[in-house]
C-alpha atoms as a PDB file:
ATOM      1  CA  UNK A   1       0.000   0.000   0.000  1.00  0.00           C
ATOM      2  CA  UNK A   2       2.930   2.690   0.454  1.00  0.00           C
ATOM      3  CA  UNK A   3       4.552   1.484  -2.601  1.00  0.00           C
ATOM      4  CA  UNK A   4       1.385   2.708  -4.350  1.00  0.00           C
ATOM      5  CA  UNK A   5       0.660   5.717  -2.362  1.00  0.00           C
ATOM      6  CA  UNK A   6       4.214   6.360  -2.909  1.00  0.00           C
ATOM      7  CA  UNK A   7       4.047   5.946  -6.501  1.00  0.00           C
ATOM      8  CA  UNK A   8       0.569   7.906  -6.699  1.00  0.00           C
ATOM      9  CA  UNK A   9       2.848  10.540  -5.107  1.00  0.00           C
ATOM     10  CA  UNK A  10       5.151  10.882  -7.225  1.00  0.00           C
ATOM     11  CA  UNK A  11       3.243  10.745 -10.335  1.00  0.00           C
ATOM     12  CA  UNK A  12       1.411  14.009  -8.907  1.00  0.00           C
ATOM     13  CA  UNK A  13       5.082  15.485  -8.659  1.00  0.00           C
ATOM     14  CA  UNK A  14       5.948  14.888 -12.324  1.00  0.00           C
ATOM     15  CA  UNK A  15       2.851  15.582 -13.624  1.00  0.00           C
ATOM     16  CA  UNK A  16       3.057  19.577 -11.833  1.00  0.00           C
ATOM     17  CA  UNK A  17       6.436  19.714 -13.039  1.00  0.00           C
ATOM     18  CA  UNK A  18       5.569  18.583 -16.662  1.00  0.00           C
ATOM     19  CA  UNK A  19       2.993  20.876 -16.789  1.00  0.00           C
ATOM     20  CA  UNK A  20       4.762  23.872 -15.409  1.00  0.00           C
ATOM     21  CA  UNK A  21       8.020  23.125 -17.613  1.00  0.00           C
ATOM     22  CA  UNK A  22       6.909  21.315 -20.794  1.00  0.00           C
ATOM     23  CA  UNK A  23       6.619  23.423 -23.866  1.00  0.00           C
ATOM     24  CA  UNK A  24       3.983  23.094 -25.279  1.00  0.00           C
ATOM     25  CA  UNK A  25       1.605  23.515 -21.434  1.00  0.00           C
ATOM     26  CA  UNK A  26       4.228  26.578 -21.196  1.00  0.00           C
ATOM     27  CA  UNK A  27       2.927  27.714 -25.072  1.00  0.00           C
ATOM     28  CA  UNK A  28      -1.132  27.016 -23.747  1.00  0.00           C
ATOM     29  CA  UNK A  29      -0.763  28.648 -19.993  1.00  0.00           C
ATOM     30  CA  UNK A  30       0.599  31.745 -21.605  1.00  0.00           C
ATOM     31  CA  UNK A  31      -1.608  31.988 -24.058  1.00  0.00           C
ATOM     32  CA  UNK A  32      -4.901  31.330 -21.732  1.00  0.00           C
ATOM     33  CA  UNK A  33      -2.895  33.982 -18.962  1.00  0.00           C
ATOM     34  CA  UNK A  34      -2.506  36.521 -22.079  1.00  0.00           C
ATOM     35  CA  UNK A  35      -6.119  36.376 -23.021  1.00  0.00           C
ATOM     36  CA  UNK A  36      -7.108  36.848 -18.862  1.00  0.00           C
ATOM     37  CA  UNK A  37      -4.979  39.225 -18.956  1.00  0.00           C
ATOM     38  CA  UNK A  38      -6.396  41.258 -22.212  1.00  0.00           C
ATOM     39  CA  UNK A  39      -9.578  40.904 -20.831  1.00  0.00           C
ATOM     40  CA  UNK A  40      -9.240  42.526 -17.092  1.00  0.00           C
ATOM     41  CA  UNK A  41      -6.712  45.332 -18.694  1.00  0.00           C
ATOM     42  CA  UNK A  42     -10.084  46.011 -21.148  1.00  0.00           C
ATOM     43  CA  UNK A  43     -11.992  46.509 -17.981  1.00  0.00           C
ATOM     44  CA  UNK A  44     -12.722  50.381 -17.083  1.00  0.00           C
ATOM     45  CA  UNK A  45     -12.317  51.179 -13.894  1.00  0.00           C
ATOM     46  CA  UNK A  46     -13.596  54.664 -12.644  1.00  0.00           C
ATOM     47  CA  UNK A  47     -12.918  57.080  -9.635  1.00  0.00           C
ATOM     48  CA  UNK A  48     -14.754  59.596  -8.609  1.00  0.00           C
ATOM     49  CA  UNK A  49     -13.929  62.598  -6.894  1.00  0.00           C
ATOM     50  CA  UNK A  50     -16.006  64.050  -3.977  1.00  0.00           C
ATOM     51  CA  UNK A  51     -15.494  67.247  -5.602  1.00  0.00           C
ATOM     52  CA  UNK A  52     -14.445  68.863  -8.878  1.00  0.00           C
ATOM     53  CA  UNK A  53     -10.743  68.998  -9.139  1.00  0.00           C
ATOM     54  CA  UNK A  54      -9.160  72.147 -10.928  1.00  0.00           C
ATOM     55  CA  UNK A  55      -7.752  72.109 -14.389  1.00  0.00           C
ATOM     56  CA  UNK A  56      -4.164  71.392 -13.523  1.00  0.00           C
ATOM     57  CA  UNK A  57      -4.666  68.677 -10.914  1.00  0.00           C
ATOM     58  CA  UNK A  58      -7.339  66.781 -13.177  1.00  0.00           C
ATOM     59  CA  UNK A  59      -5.133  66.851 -16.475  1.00  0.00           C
ATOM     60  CA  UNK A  60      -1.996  65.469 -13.774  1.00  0.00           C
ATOM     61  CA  UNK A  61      -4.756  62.649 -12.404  1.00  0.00           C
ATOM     62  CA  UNK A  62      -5.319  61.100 -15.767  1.00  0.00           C
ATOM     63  CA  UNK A  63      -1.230  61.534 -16.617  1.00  0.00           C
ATOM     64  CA  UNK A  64      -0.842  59.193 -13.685  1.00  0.00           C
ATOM     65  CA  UNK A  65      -4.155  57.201 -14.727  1.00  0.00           C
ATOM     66  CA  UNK A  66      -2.804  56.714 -18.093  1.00  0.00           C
ATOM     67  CA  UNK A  67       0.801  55.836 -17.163  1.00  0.00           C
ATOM     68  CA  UNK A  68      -0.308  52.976 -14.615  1.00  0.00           C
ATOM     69  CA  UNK A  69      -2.720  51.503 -17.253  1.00  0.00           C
ATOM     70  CA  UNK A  70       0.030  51.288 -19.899  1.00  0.00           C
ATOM     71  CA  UNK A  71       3.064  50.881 -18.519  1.00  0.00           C
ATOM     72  CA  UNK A  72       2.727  49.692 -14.671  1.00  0.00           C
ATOM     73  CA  UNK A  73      -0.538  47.189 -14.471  1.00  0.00           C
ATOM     74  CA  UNK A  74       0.299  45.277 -17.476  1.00  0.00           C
ATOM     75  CA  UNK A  75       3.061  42.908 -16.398  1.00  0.00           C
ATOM     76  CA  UNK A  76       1.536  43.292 -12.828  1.00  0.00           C
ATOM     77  CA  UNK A  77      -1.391  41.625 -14.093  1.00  0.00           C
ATOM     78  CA  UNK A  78       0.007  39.159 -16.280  1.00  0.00           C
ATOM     79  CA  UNK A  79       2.136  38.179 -13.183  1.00  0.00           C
ATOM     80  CA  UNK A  80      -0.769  37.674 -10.979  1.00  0.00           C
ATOM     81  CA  UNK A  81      -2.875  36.058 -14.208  1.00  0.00           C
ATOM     82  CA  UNK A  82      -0.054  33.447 -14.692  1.00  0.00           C
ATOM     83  CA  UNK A  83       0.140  32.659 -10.853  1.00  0.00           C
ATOM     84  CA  UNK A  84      -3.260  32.084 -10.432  1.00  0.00           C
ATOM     85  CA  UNK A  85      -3.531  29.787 -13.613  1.00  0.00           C
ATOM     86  CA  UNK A  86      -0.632  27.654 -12.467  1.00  0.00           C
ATOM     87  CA  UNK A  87      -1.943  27.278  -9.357  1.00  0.00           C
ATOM     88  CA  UNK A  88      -5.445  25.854 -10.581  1.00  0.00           C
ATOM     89  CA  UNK A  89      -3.586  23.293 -13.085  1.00  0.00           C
ATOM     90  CA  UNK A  90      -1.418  22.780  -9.457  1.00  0.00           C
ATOM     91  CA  UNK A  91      -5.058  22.526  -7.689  1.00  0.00           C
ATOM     92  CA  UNK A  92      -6.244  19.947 -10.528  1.00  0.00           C
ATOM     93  CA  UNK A  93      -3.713  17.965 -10.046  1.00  0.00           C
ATOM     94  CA  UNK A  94      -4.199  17.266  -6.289  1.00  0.00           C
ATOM     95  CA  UNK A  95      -7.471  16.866  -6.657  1.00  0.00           C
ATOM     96  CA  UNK A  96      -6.708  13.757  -9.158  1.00  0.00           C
ATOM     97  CA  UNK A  97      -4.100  12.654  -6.821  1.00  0.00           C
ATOM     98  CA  UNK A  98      -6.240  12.805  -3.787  1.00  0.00           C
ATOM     99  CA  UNK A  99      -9.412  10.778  -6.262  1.00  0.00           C
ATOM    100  CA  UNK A 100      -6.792   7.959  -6.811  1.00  0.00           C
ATOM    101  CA  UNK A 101      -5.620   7.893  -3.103  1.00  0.00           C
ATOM    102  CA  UNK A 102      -9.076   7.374  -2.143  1.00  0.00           C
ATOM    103  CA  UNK A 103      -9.833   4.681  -4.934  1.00  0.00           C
ATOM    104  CA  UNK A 104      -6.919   2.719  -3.888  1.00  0.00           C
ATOM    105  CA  UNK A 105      -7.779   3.324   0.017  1.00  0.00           C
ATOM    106  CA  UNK A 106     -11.295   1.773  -0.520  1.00  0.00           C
ATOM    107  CA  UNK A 107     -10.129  -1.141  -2.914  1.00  0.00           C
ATOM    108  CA  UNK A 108      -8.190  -1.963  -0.339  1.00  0.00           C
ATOM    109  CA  UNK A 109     -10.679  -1.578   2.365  1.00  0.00           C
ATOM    110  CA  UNK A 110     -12.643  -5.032   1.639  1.00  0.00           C
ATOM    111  CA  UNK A 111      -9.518  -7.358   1.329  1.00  0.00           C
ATOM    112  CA  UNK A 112      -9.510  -5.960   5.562  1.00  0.00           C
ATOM    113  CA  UNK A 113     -12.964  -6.593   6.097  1.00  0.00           C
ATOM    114  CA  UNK A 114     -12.781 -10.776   4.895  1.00  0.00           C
ATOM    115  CA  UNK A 115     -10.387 -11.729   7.940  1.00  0.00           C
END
């Protein structure tokens, strides 16, 4: 029973690192965190100001609005995007582990239950 558990194990290992490192998962988990990431950088976000700034300060608010948008939340997001993806494939992967722990737990339950 450990040799299996053991070898369950392991499998899991090898199949996170094969799907973290291979290239052509590498190729498909970029492409699914680019298209995430296309869609939440669509997204508009608004603020709103209690009241009306001046002139000056509202042309230097969307300077700063415009620079974080292009040039700051981009690889922010695609950082976050490609964490979170990795870590469901990661998450999908234990949960198939932990399925074939418990199928091999149960068939070995009766062999137990005949003494």
């Amino acid at each position: 029973m450990q040799t299996k558990l053991k070898d369950l194990l392991h499998q899991y290992k090898r199949d996170v690192f094969h799907r973290q490192h291979d290239k052509k998962n590498v190729e498909e988990i970029t492409t699914e965190c680019m298209h995430i990431t296309d869609d939440v950088l669509k997204s508009k976000y608004h603020y709103h100001f209690k009241q009306l700034p001046s002139a000056d300060r509202a042309e230097v608010i969307n300077m700063i609005n415009s620079y974080t948008r292009e040039a700051i939340l981009p690889p922010v997001i695609e950082k976050l995007v490609q964490r979170q993806v990795l870590l469901e494939k990661r998450m999908d992967a234990l949960v198939r582990l932990t399925e074939q722990i418990l199928e091999e737990l149960s068939a070995e339950r009766p062999a137990h239950n005949g003494r």
